[in-house]
Each structure stands twice: as C-alpha cells, then as structure tokens.
N, C-alpha and C. Protein backbone atom coordinates (compact mmCIF):
# COMPACT_ATOMS: atom_id res chain seq x y z
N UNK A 1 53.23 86.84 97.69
CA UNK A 1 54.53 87.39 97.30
C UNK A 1 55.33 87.80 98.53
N UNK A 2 55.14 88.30 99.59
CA UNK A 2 55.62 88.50 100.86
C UNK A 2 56.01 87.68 101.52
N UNK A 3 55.01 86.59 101.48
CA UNK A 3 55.41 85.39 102.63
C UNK A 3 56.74 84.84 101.86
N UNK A 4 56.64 84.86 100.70
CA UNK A 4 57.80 84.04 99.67
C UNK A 4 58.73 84.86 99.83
N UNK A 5 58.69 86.09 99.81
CA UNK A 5 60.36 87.00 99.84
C UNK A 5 60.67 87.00 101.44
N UNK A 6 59.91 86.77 102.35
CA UNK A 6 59.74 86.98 103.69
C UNK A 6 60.63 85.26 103.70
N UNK A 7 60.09 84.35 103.62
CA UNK A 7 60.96 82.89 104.07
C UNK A 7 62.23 83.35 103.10
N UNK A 8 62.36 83.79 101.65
CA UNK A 8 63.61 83.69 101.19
C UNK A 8 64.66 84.61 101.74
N UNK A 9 64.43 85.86 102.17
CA UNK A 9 65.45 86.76 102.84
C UNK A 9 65.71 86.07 104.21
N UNK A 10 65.12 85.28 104.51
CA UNK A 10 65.40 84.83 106.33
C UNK A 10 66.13 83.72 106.13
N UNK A 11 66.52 82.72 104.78
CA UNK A 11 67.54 81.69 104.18
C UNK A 11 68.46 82.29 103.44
N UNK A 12 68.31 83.00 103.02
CA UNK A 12 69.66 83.41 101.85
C UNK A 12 70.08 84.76 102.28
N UNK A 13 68.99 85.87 102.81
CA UNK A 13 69.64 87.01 102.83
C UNK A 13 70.43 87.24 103.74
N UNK A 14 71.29 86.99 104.72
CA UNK A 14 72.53 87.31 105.43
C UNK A 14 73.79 86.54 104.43
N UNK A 15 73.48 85.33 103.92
CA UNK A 15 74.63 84.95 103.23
C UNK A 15 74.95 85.88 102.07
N UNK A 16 73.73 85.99 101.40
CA UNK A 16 74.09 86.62 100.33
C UNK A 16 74.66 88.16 100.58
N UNK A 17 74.35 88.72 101.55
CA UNK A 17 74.86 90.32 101.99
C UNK A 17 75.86 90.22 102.69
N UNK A 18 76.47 89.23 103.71
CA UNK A 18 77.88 88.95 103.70
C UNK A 18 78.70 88.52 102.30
N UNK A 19 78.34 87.72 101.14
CA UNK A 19 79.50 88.09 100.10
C UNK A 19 79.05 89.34 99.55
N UNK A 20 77.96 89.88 99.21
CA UNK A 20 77.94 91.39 98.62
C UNK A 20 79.01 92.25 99.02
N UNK A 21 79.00 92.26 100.54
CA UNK A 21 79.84 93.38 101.01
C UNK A 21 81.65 93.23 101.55
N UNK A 22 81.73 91.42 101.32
CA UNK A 22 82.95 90.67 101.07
C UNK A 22 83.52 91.44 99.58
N UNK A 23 82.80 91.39 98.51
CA UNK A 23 83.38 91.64 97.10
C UNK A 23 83.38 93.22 96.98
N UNK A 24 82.16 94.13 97.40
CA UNK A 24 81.82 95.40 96.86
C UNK A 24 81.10 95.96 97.88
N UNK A 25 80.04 96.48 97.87
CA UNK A 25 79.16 96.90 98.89
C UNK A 25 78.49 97.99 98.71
N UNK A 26 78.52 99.10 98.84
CA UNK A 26 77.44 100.00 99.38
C UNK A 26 75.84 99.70 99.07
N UNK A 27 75.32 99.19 97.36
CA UNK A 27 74.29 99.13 97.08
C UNK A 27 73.40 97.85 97.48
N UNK A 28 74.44 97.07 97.30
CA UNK A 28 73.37 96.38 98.39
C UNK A 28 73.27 96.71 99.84
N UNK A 29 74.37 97.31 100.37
CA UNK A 29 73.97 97.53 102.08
C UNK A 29 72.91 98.36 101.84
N UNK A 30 72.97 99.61 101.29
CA UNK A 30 71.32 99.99 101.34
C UNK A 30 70.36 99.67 101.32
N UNK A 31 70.18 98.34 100.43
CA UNK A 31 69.14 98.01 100.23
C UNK A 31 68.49 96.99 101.28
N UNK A 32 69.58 96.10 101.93
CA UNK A 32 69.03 95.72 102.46
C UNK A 32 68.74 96.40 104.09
N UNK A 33 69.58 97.86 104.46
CA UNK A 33 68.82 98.59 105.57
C UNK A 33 67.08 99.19 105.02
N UNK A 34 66.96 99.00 104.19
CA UNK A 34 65.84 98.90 103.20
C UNK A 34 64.58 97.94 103.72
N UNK A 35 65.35 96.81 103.50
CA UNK A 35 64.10 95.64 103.84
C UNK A 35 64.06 95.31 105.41
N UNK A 36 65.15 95.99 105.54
CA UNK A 36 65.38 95.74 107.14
C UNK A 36 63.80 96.57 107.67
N UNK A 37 63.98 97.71 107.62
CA UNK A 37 62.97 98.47 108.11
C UNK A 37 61.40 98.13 107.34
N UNK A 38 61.55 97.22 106.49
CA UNK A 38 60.41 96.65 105.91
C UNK A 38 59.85 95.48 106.91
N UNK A 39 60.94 94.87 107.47
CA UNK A 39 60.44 93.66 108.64
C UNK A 39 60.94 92.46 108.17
N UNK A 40 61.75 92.33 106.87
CA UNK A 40 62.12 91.75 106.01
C UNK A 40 63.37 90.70 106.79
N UNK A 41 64.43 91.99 106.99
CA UNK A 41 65.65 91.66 107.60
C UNK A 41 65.26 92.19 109.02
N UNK A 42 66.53 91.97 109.96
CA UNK A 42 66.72 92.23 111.05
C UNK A 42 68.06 93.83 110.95
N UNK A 43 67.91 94.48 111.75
CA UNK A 43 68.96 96.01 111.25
C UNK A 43 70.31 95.28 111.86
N UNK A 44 69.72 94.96 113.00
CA UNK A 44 70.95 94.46 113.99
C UNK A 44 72.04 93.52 113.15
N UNK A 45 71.03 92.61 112.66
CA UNK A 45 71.50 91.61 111.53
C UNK A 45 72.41 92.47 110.53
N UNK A 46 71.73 92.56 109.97
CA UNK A 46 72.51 93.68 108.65
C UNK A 46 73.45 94.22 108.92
N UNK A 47 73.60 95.33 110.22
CA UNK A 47 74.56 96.06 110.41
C UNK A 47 75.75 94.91 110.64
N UNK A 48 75.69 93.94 111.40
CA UNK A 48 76.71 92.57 111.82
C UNK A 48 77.53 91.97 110.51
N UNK A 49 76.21 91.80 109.50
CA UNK A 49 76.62 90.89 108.97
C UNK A 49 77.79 91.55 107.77
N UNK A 50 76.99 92.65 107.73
CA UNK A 50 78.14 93.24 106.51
C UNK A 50 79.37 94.09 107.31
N UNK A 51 79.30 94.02 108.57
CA UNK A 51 80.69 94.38 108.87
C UNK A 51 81.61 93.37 109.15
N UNK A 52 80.83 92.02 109.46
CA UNK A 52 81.78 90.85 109.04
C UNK A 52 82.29 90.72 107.64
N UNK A 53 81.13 90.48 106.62
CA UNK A 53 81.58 90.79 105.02
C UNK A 53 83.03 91.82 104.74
N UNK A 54 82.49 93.15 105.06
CA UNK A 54 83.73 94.20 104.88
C UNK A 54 84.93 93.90 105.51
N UNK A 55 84.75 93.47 106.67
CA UNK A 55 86.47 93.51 107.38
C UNK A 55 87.13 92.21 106.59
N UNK A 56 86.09 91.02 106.73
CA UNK A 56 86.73 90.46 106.09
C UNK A 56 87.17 90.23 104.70
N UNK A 57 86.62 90.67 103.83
CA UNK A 57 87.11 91.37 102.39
C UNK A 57 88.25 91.78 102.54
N UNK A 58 88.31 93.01 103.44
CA UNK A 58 89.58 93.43 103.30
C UNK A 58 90.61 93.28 103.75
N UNK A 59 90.47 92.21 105.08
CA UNK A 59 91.69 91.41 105.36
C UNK A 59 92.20 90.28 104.02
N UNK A 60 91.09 90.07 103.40
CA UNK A 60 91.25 89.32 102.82
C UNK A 60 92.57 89.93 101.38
N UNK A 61 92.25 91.20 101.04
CA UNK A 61 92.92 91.69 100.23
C UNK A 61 94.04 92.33 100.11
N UNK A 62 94.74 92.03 101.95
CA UNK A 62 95.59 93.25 102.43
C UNK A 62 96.21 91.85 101.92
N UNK A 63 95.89 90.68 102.62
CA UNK A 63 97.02 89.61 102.62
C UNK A 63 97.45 88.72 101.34
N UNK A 64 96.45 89.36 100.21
CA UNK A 64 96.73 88.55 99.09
C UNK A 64 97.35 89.65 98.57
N UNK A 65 98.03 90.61 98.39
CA UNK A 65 99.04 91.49 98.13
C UNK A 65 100.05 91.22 98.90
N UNK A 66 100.06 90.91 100.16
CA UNK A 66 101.50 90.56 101.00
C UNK A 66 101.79 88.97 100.77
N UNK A 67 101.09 88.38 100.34
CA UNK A 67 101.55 87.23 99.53
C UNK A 67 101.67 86.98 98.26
N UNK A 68 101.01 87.62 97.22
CA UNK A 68 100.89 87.75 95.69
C UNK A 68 100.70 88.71 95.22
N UNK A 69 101.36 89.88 96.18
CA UNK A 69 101.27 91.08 95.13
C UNK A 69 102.11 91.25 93.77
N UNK A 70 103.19 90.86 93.41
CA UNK A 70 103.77 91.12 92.28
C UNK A 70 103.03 90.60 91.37
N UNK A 71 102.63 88.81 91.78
CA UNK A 71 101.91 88.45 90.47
C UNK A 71 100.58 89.08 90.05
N UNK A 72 100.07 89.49 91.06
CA UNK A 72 98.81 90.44 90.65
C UNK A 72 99.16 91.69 89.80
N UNK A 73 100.20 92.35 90.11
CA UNK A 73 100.68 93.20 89.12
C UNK A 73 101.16 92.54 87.04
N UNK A 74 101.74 91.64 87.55
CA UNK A 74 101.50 91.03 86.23
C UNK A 74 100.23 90.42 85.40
N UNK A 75 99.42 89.84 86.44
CA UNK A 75 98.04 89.27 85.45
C UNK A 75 97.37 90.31 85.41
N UNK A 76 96.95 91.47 86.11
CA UNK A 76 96.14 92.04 86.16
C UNK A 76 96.40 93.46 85.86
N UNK A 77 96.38 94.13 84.62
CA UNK A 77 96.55 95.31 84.04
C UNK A 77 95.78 96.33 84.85
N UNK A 78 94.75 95.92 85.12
CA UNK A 78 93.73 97.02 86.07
C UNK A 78 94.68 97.92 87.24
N UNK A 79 95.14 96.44 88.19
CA UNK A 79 95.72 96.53 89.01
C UNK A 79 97.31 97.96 89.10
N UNK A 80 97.81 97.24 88.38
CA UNK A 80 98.69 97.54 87.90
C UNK A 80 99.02 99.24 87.58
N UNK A 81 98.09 99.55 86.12
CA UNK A 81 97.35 100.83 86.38
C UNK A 81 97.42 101.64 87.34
N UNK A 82 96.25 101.33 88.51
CA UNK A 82 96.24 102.32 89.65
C UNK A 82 97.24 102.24 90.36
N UNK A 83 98.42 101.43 90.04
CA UNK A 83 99.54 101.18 91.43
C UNK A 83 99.92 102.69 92.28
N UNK A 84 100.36 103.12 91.15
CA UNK A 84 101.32 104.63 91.01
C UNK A 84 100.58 105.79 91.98
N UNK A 85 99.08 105.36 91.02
CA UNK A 85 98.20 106.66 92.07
C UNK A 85 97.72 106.09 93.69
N UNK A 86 97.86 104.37 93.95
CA UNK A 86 97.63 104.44 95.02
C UNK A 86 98.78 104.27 96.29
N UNK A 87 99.93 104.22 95.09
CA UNK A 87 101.40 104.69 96.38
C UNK A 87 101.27 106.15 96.92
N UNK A 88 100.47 106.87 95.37
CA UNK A 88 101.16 108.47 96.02
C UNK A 88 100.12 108.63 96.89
N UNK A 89 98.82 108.08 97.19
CA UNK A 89 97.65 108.04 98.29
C UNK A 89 97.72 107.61 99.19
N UNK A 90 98.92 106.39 99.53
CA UNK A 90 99.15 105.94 101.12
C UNK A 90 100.25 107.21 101.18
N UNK A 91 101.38 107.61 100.50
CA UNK A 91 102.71 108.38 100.86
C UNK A 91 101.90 110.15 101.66
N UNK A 92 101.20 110.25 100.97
CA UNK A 92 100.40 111.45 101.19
C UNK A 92 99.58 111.46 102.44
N UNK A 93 98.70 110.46 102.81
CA UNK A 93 97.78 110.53 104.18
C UNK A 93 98.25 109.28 104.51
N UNK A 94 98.98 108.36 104.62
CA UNK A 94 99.53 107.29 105.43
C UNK A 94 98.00 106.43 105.89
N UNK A 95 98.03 106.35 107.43
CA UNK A 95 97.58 105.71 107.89
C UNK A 95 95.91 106.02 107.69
N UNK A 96 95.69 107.11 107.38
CA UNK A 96 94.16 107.78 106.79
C UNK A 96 93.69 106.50 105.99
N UNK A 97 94.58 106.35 105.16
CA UNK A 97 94.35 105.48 103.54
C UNK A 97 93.48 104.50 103.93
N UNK A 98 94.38 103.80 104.76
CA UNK A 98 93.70 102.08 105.42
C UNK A 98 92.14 102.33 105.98
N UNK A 99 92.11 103.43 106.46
CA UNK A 99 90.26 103.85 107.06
C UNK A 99 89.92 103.75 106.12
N UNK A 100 90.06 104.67 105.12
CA UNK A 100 88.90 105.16 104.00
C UNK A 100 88.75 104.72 102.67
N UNK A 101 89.31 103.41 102.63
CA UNK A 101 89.68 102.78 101.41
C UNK A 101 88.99 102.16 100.98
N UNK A 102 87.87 101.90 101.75
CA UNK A 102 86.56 101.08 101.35
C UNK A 102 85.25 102.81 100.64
N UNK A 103 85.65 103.38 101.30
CA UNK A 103 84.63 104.73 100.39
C UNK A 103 85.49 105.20 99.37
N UNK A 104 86.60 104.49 99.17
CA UNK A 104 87.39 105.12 97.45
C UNK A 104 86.83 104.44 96.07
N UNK A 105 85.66 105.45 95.63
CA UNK A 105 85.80 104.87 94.50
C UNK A 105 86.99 104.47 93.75
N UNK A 106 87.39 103.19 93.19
CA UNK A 106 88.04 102.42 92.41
C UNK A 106 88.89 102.11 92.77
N UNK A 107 89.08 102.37 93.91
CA UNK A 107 90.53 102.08 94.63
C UNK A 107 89.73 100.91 95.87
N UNK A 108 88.91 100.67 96.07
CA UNK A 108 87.93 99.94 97.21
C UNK A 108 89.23 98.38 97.44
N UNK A 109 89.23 97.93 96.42
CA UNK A 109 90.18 96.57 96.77
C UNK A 109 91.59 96.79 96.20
N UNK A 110 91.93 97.94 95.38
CA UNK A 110 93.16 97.89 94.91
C UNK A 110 93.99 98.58 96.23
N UNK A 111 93.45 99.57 96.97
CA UNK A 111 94.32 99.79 98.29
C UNK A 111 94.91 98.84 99.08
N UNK A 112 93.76 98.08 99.30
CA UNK A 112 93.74 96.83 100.99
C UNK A 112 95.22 96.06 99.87
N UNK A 113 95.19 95.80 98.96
CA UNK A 113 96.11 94.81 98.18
C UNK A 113 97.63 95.76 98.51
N UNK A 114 97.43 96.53 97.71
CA UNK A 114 98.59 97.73 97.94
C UNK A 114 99.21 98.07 99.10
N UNK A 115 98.29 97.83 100.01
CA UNK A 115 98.69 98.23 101.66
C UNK A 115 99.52 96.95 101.72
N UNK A 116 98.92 95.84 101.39
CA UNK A 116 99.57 94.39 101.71
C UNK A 116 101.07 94.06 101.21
N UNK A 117 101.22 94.76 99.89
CA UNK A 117 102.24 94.68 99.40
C UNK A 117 103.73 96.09 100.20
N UNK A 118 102.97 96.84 100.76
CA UNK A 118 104.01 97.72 101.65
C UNK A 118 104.55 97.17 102.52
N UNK A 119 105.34 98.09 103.94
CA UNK A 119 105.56 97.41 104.92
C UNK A 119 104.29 98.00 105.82
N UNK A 120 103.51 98.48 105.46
CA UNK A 120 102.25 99.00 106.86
C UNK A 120 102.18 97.56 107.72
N UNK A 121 102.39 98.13 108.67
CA UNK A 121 101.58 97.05 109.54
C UNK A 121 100.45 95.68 109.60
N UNK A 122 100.72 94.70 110.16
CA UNK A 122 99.15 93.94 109.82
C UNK A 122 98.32 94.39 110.94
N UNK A 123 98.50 93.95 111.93
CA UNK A 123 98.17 94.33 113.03
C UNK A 123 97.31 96.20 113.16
N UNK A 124 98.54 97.13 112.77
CA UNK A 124 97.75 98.35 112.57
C UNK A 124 96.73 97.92 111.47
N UNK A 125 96.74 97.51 110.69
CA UNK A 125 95.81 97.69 109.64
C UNK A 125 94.36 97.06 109.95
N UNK A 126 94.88 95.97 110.78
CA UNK A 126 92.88 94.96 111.09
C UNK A 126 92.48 95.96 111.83
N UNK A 127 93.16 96.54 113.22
CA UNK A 127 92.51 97.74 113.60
C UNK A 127 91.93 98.87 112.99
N UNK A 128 92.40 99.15 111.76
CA UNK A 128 91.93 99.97 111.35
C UNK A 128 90.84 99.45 110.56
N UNK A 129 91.01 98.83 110.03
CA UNK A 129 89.88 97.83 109.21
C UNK A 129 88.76 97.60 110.21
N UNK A 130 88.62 97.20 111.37
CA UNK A 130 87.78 97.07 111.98
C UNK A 130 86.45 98.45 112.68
N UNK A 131 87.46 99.46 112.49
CA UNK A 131 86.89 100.74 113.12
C UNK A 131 86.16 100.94 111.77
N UNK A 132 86.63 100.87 110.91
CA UNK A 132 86.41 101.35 109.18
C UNK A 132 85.33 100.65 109.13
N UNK A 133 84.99 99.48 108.60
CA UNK A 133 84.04 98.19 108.52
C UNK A 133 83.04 98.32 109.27
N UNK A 134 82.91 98.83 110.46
CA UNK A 134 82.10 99.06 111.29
C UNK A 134 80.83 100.64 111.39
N UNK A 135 82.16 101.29 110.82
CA UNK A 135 81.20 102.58 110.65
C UNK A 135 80.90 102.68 109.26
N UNK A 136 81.32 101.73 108.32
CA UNK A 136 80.85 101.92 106.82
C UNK A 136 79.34 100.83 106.85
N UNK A 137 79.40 99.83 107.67
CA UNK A 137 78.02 98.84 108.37
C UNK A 137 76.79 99.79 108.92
N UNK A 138 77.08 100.71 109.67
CA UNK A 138 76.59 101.56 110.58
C UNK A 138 75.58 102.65 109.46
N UNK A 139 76.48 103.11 108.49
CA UNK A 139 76.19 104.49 108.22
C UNK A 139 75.26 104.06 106.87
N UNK A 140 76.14 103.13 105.65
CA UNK A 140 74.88 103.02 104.65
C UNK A 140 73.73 101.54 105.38
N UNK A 141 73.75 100.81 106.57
CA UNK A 141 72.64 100.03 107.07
C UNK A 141 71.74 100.79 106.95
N UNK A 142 72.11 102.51 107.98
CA UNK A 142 70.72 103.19 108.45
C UNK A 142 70.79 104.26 107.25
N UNK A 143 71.50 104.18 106.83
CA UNK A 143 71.07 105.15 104.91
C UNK A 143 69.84 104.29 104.27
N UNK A 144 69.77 103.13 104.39
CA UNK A 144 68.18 102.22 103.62
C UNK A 144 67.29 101.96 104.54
N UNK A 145 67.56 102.01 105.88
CA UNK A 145 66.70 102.06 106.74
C UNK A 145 66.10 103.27 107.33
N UNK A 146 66.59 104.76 106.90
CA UNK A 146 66.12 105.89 107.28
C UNK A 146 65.31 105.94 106.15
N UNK A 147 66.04 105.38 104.94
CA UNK A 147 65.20 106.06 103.68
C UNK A 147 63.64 105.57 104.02
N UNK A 148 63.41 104.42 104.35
CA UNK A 148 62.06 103.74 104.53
C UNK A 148 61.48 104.62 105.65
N UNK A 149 62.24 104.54 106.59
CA UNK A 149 61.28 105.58 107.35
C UNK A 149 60.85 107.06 107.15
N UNK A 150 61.54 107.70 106.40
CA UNK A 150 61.32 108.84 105.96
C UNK A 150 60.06 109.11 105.68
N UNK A 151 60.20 108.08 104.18
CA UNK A 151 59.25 108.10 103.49
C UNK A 151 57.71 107.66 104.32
N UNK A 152 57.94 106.98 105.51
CA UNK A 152 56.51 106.38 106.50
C UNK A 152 55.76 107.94 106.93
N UNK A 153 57.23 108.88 107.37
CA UNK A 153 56.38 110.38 107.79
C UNK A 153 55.54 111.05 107.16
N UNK A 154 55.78 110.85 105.13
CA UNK A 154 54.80 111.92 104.43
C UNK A 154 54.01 111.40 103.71
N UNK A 155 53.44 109.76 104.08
CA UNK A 155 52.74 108.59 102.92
C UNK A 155 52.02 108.19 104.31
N UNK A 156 50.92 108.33 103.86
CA UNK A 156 49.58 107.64 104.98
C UNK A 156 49.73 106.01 104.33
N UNK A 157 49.20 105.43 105.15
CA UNK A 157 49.35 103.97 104.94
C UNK A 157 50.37 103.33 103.76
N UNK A 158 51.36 104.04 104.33
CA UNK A 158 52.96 103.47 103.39
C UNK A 158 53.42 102.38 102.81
N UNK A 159 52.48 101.28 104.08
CA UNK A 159 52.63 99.75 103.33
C UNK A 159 52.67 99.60 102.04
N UNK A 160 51.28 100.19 101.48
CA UNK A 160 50.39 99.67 100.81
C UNK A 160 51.63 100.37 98.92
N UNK A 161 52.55 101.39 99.70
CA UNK A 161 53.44 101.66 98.28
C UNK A 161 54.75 101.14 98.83
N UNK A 162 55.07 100.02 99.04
CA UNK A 162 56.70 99.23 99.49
C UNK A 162 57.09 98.57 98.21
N UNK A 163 56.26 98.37 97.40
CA UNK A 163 57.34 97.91 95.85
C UNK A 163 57.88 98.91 95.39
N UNK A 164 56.72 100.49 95.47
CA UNK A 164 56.91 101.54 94.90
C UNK A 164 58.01 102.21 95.11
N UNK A 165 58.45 102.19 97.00
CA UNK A 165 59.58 102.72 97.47
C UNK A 165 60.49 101.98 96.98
N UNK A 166 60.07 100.57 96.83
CA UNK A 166 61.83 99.63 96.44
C UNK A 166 62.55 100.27 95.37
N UNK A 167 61.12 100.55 93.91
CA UNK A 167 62.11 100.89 93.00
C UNK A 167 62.78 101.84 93.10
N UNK A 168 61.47 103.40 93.45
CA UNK A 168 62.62 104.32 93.52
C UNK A 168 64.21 104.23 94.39
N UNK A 169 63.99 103.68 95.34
CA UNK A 169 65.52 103.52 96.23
C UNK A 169 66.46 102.70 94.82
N UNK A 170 65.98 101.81 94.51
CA UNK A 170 66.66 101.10 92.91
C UNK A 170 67.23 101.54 92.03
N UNK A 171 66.31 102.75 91.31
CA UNK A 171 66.32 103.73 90.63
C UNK A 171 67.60 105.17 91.29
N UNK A 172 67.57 105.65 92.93
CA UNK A 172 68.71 106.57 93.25
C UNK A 172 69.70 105.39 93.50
N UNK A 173 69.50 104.09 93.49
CA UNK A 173 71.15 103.52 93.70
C UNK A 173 71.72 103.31 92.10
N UNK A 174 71.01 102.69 91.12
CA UNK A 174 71.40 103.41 90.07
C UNK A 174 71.83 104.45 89.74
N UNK A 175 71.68 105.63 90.04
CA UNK A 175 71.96 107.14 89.66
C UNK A 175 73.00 106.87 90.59
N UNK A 176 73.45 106.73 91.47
CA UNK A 176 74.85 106.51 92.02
C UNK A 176 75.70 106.23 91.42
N UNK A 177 75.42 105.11 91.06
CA UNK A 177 76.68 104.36 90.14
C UNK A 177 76.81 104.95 88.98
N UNK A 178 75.94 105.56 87.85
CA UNK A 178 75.86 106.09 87.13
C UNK A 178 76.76 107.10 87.09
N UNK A 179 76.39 108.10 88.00
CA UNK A 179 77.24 109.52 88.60
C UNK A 179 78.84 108.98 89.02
N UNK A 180 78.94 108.28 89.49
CA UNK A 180 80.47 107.39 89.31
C UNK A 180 80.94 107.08 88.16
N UNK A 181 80.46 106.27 87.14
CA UNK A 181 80.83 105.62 86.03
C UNK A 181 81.17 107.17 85.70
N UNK A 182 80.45 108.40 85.21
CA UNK A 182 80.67 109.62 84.35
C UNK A 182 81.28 110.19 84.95
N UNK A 183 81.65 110.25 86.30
CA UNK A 183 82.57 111.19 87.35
C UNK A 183 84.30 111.11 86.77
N UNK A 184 84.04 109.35 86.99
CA UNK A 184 85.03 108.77 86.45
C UNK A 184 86.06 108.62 84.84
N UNK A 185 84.81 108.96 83.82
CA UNK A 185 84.60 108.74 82.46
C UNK A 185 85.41 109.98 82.30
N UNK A 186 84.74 111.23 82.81
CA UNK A 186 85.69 112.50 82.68
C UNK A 186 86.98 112.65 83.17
N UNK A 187 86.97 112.43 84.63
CA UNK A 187 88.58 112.77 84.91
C UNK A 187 89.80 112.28 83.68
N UNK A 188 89.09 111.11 82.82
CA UNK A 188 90.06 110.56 82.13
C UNK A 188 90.13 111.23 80.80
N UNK A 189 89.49 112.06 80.57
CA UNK A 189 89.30 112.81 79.28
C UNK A 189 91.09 113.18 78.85
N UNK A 190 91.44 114.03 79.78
CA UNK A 190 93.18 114.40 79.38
C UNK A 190 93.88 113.32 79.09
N UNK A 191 93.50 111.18 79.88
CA UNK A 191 94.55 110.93 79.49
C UNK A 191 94.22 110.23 77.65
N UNK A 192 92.70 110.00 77.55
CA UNK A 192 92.32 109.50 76.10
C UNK A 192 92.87 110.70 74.87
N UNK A 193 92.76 112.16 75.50
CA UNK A 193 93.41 113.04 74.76
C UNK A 193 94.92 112.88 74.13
N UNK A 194 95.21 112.83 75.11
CA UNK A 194 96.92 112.50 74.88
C UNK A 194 97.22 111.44 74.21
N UNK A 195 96.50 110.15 74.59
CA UNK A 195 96.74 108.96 73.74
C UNK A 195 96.04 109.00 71.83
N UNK A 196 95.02 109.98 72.12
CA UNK A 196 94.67 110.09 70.49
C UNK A 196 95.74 111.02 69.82
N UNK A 197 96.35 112.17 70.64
CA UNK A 197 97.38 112.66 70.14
C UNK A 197 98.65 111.71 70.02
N UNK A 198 98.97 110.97 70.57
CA UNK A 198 100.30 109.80 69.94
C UNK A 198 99.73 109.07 68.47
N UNK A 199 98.63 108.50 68.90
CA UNK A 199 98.31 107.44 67.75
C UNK A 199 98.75 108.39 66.57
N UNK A 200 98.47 109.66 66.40
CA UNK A 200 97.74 110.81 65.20
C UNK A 200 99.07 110.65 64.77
N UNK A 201 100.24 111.26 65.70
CA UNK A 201 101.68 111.70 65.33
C UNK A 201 102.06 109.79 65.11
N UNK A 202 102.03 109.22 66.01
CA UNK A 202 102.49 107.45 64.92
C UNK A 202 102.18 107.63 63.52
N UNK A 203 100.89 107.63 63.17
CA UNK A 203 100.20 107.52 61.90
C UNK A 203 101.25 108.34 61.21
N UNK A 204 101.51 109.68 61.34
CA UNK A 204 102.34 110.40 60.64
C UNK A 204 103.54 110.68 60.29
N UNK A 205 103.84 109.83 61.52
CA UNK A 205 105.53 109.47 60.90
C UNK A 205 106.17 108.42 59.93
C-alpha cells in the first residue's frame, strides 16, 4: 500500500495540488504538508507548487472580471449577491483586500473577480498576489507538516499510526469546513428572517 501511494503521489500529486489550490485550497494544502513530512511529497515541492496554483488562480480571476465581469454578474446569481458586500470591503481597506482575499471565507474568488472589474491596478495587484500566495503556501504547507511532526514528539514509533494520523488530520479538516458552513449558516439568520416575514405579509394581502 505505500509503495503504491508512494509511485502515485510522485505522478499525480503536484498536478493534482497545483489545480486544488488553482480552484480552492487550504484543505488540501494541509494535507499534503501532511504527506510531505510523511516522505510522501517533497515540502519544498508543496510549498512551490501551490504558490504557483494560488497566484495563478488568482490572476486568473482578477482578469476574468476585467474582461467578463458584467456577464458574470448576469449568469451567476452567487456572484452577483456578494457584489455589494465586496465593494464595501475593497472601499473600506483598499489595497489590504487584494492580500487577504484568498483567507476570505466566501469571498476567496469573488474578490480577485471584483478587483478585476475596478480600476485597482494590474500590476499592483500580481504584486500583491504574489506576496499573498506565497505566505498562504508557506503557512498552511507547514500547518500539515508541523501537524505530523508534532504528533512524532508524544507517539513512540509513530510510523506504525500514519493512517491513524491521516484520518484524524481528515476528521479536524472536516470540522473546519463544517465550523464555516454553520459560521456562515448563522450570520444569515436576519436575512431568511426578513424574507419569511415578506412571504407571511404577501400571503396576506
């Protein structure tokens, strides 16, 4: 089972963790600073590859808003949606936005688009994208690669539980997303309120 995940991560796993972190990212970057420290991956690797993935994602998304942002506002209701809250988030911290837009929950690709559709800069923005991309590579790589070592300090022959560590790390990146999905689920409570209060008063008129 090793030698087989061992040849398959050394063929597929940089491709596949460059589009992971092209489309989305954090849970797989953990995981694979994860296998990294397993002997699996390379860190050096990992950290590279998904800061190529990230920057380029999000060049990718600054410029398909500065070329198709309106129509994205029309096909895409999602989009659309967050517009409002992510004007008043560049108008408010400006140039902040473009750093930290990859650690915004739900805003991760609707910013880089949004930025594209402003006049921000391109030029400022890959710079910033690049400093960004780099320390978001940096910080969850050695978040799955500390976790493994951690765990080597208080487990005598640690090898011998590495499926065991996989899941649990599986299991807290689940509870991540989880704690997002409900973080998220609530803030919206006032606006499902309000909308069950219209339907009620429609019905009654």
């Amino acid at each position: 089972m090793d030698h087989f995940l061992k040849e398959y991560l050394e063929l597929h796993g940089y491709w596949v963790l460059f589009l992971w972190t092209f489309l989305e990212g954090e849970a797989g970057l953990i995981l694979a600073g994860f296998l990294a420290f397993e002997g699996y991956l390379s860190l050096t690797g990992v950290i590279l590859t998904s800061f190529a993935g990230a920057f380029c994602g999000d060049q990718f998304y600054f410029y398909l808003g500065r070329w198709q942002g309106r129509n994205l506002l029309r096909l895409f209701t999602s989009i659309a949606r967050k517009f409002r809250k992510a004007l008043k988030l560049i108008e408010k911290y400006g140039t902040f936005v473009a750093f930290v837009s990859r650690y915004t929950y739900g805003f991760r690709i609707v910013l880089p688009i949004i930025l594209g559709m402003t006049t921000f800069p391109a030029m400022k923005f890959c710079w910033l994208n690049v400093l960004s991309a780099l320390a978001w590579a940096v910080i969850f790589s050695l978040g799955g690669y500390l976790f493994g070592k951690t765990a080597s300090l208080f487990v005598e022959d640690v090898s011998r539980y590495q499926y065991h560590r996989l899941i649990v790390l599986v299991v807290l990146i689940a509870c991540m997303w989880l704690a997002h999905f409900v973080h998220a689920w609530w803030r919206r409570r006032p606006a499902r309120a309000r909308l069950r209060r219209m339907k009620e008063r429609t019905i009654h008129e």
